[in-house]
C-alpha atoms as a PDB file:
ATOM      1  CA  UNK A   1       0.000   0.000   0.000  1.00  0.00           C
ATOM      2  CA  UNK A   2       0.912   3.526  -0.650  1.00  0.00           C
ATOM      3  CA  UNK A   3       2.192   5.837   1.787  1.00  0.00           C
ATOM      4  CA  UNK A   4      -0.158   8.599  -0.457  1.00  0.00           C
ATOM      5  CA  UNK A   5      -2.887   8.479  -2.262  1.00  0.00           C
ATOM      6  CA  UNK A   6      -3.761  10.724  -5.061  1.00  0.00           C
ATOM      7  CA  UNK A   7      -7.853  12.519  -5.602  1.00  0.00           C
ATOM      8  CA  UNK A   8      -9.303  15.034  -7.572  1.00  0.00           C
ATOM      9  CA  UNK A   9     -12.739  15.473  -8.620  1.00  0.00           C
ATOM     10  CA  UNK A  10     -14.543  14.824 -12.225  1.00  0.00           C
ATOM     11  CA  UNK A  11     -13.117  17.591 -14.537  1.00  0.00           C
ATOM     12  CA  UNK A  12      -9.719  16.662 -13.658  1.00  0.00           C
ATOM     13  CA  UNK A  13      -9.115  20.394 -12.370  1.00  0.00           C
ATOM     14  CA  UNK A  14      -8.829  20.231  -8.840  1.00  0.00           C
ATOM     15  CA  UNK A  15      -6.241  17.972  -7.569  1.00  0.00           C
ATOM     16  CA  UNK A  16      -4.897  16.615  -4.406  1.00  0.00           C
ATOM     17  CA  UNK A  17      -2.567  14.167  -2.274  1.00  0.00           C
ATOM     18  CA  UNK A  18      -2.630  13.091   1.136  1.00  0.00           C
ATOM     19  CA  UNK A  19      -0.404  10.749   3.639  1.00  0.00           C
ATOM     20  CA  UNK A  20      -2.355   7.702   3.724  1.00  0.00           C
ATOM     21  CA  UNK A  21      -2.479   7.581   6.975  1.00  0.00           C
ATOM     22  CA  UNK A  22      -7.162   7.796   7.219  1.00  0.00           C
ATOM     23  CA  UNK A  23      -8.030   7.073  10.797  1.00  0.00           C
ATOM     24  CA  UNK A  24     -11.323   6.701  10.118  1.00  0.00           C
ATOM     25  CA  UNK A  25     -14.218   5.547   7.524  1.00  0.00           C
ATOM     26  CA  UNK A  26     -17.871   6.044   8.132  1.00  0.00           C
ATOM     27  CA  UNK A  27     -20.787   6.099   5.864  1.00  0.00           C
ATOM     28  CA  UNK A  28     -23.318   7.931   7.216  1.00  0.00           C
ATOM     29  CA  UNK A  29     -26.854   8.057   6.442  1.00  0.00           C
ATOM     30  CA  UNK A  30     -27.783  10.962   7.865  1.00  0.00           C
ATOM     31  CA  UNK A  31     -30.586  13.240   5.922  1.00  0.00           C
ATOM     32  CA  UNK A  32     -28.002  15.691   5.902  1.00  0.00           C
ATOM     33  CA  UNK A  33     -25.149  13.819   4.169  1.00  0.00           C
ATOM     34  CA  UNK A  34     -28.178  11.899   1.558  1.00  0.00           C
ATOM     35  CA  UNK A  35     -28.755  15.926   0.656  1.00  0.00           C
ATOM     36  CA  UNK A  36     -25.293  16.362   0.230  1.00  0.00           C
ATOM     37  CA  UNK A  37     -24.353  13.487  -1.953  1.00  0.00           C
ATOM     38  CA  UNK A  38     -27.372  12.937  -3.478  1.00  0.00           C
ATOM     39  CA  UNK A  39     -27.109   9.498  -2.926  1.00  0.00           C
ATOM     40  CA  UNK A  40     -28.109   7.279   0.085  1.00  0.00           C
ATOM     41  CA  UNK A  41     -24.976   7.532   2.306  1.00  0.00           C
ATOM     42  CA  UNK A  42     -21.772   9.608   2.478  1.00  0.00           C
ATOM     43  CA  UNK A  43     -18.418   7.726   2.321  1.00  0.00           C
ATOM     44  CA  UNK A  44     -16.051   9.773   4.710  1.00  0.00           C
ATOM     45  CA  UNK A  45     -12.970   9.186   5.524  1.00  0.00           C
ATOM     46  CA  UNK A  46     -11.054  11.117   8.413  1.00  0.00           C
ATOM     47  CA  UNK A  47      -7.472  12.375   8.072  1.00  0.00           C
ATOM     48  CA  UNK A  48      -5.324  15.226  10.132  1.00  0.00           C
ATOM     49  CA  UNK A  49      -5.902  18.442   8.040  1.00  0.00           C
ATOM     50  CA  UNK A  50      -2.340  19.254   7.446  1.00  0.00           C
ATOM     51  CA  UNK A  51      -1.624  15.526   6.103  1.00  0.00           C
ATOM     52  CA  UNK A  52      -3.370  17.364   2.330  1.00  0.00           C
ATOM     53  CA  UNK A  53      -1.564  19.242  -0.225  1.00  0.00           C
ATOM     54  CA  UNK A  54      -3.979  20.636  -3.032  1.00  0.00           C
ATOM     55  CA  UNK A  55      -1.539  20.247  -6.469  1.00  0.00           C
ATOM     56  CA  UNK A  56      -3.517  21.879  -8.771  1.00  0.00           C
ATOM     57  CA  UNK A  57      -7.139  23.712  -8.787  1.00  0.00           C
ATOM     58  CA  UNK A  58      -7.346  26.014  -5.685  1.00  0.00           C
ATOM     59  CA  UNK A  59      -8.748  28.619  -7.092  1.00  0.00           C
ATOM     60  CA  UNK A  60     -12.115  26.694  -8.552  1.00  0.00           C
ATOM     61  CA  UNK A  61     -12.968  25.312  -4.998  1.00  0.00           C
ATOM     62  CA  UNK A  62     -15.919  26.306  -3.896  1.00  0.00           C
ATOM     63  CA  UNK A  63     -17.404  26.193  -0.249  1.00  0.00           C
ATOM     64  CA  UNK A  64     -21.124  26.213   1.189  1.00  0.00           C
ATOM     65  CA  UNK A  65     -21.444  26.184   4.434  1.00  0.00           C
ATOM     66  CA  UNK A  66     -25.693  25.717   5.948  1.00  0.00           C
ATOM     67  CA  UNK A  67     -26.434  28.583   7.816  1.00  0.00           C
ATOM     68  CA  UNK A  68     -28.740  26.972  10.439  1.00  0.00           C
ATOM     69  CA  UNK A  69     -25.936  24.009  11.680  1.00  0.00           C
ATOM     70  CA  UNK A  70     -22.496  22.655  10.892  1.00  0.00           C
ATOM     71  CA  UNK A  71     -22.452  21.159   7.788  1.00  0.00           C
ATOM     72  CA  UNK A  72     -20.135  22.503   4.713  1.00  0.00           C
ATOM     73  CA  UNK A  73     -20.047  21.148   1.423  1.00  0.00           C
ATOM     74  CA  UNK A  74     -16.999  21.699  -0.435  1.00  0.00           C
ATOM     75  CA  UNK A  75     -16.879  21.113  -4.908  1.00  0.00           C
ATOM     76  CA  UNK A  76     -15.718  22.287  -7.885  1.00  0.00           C
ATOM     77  CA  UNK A  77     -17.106  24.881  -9.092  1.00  0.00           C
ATOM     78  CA  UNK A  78     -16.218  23.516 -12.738  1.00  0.00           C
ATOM     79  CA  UNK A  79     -17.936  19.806 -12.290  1.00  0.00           C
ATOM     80  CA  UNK A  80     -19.783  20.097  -8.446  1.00  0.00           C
ATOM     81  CA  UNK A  81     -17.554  16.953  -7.736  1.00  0.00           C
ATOM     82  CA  UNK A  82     -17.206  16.717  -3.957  1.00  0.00           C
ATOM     83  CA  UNK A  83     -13.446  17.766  -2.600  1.00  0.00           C
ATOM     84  CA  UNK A  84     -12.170  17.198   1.080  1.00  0.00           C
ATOM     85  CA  UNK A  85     -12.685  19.928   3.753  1.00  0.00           C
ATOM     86  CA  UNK A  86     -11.917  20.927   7.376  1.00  0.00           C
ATOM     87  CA  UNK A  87     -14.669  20.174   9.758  1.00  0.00           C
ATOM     88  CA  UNK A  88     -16.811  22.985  11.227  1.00  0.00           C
ATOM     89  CA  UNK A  89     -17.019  20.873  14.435  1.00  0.00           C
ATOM     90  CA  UNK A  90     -14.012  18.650  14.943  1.00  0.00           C
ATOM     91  CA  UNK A  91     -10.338  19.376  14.301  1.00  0.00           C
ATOM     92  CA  UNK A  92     -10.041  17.076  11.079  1.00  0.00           C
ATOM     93  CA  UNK A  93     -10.422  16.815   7.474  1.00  0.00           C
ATOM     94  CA  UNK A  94     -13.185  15.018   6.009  1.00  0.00           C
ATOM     95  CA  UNK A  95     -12.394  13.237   2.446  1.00  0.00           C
ATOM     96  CA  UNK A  96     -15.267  12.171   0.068  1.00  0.00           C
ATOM     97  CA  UNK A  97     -14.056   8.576  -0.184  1.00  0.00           C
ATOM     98  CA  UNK A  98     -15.135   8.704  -4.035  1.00  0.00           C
ATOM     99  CA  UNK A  99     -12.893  11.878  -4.467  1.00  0.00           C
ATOM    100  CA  UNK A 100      -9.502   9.315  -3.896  1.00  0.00           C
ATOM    101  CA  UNK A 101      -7.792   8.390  -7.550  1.00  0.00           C
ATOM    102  CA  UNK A 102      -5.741   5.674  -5.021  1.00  0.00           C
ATOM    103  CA  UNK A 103      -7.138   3.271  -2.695  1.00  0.00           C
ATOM    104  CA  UNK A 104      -7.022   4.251   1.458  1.00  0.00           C
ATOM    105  CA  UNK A 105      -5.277   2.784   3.828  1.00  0.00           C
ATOM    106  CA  UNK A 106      -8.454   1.455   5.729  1.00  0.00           C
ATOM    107  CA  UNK A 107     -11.961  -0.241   5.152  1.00  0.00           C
ATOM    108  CA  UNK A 108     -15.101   1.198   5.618  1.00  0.00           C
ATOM    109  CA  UNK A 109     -15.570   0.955   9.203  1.00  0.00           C
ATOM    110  CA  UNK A 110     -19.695   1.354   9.833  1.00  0.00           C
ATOM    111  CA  UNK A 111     -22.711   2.817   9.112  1.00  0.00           C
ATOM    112  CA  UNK A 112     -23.094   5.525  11.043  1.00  0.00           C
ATOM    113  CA  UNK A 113     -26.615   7.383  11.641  1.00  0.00           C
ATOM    114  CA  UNK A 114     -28.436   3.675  10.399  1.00  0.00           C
ATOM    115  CA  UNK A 115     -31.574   4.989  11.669  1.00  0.00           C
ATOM    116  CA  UNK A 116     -31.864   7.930   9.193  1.00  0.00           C
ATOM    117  CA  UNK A 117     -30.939   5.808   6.153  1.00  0.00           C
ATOM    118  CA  UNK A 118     -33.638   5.838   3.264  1.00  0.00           C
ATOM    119  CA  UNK A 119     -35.925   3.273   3.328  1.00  0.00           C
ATOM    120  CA  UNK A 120     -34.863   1.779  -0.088  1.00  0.00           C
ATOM    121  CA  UNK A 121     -31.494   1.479   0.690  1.00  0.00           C
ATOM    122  CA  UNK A 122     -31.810  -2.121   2.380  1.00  0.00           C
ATOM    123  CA  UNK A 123     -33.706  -3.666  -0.401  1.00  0.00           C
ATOM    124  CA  UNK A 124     -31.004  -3.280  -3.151  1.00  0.00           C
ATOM    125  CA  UNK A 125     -28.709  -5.643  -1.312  1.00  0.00           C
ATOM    126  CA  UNK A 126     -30.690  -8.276  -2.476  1.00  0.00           C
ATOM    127  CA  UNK A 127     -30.902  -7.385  -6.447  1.00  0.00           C
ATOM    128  CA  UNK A 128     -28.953  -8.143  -8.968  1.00  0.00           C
ATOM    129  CA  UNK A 129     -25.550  -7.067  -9.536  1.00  0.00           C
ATOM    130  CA  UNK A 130     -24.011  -5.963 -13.448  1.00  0.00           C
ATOM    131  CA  UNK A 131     -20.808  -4.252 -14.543  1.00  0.00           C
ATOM    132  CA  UNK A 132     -22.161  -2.014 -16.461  1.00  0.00           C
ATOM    133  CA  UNK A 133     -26.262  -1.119 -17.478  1.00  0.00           C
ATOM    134  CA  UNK A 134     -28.301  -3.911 -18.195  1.00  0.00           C
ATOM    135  CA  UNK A 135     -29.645  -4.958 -21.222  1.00  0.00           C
END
């Protein structure tokens, strides 16, 4: 395993790297992080903030931060691809786990926030699987 990994988002633009050295990795189903993703769970991994160095894009990152609580979503402002960002509420960085080009040093560790999780989330484990769209 790397002692880095490399991430950037979907244009290409924005780039980073990072000491592979995650100590942690949640999905989270929070209604919060299902708004910010768009999808049914954010996959975050946890990392010391100065263990980043952006190489390339600095200048299209874009930040929102909700004006009623804590959470920040950071993009591109080119592609809206999700980038890492310093917590409002803890001293770390969160990385989108789909933002990494390179594989982490660590598995996904739980669900986190189960009870907020959409309630068609469960019944896709049991569907079927392709590698690309079906027929």
């Amino acid at each position: 395993m790397s002692d880095k990994v490399k991430g950037s988002c979907l244009c290409g633009k924005v780039s980073f790297t990072l000491v592979n050295e995650f100590k942690q990795f949640h999905l989270c189903h929070c209604l919060q992080c299902r708004k910010i993703t768009g999808s049914a769970h954010a996959s975050n991994l946890f990392i010391s903030p100065e263990r980043i160095e952006w190489d390339s894009g600095q200048d299209l990152i874009k930040t929102f931060d909700h004006p009623d609580n804590n959470f920040r979503k950071v993009f591109c402002s080119e592609c809206g691809s999700g980038l890492p960002y310093e917590s409002r509420r803890i001293p770390m960085l969160i990385v989108p786990a789909g933002s990494l080009d390179d594989e982490p040093n660590m598995e996904p560790m739980d669900h986190i926030f189960w009870t907020e999780r959409a309630d068609w989330y469960e019944c896709a484990k049991d569907k079927p699987a392709f590698d690309a769209f079906p027929a």
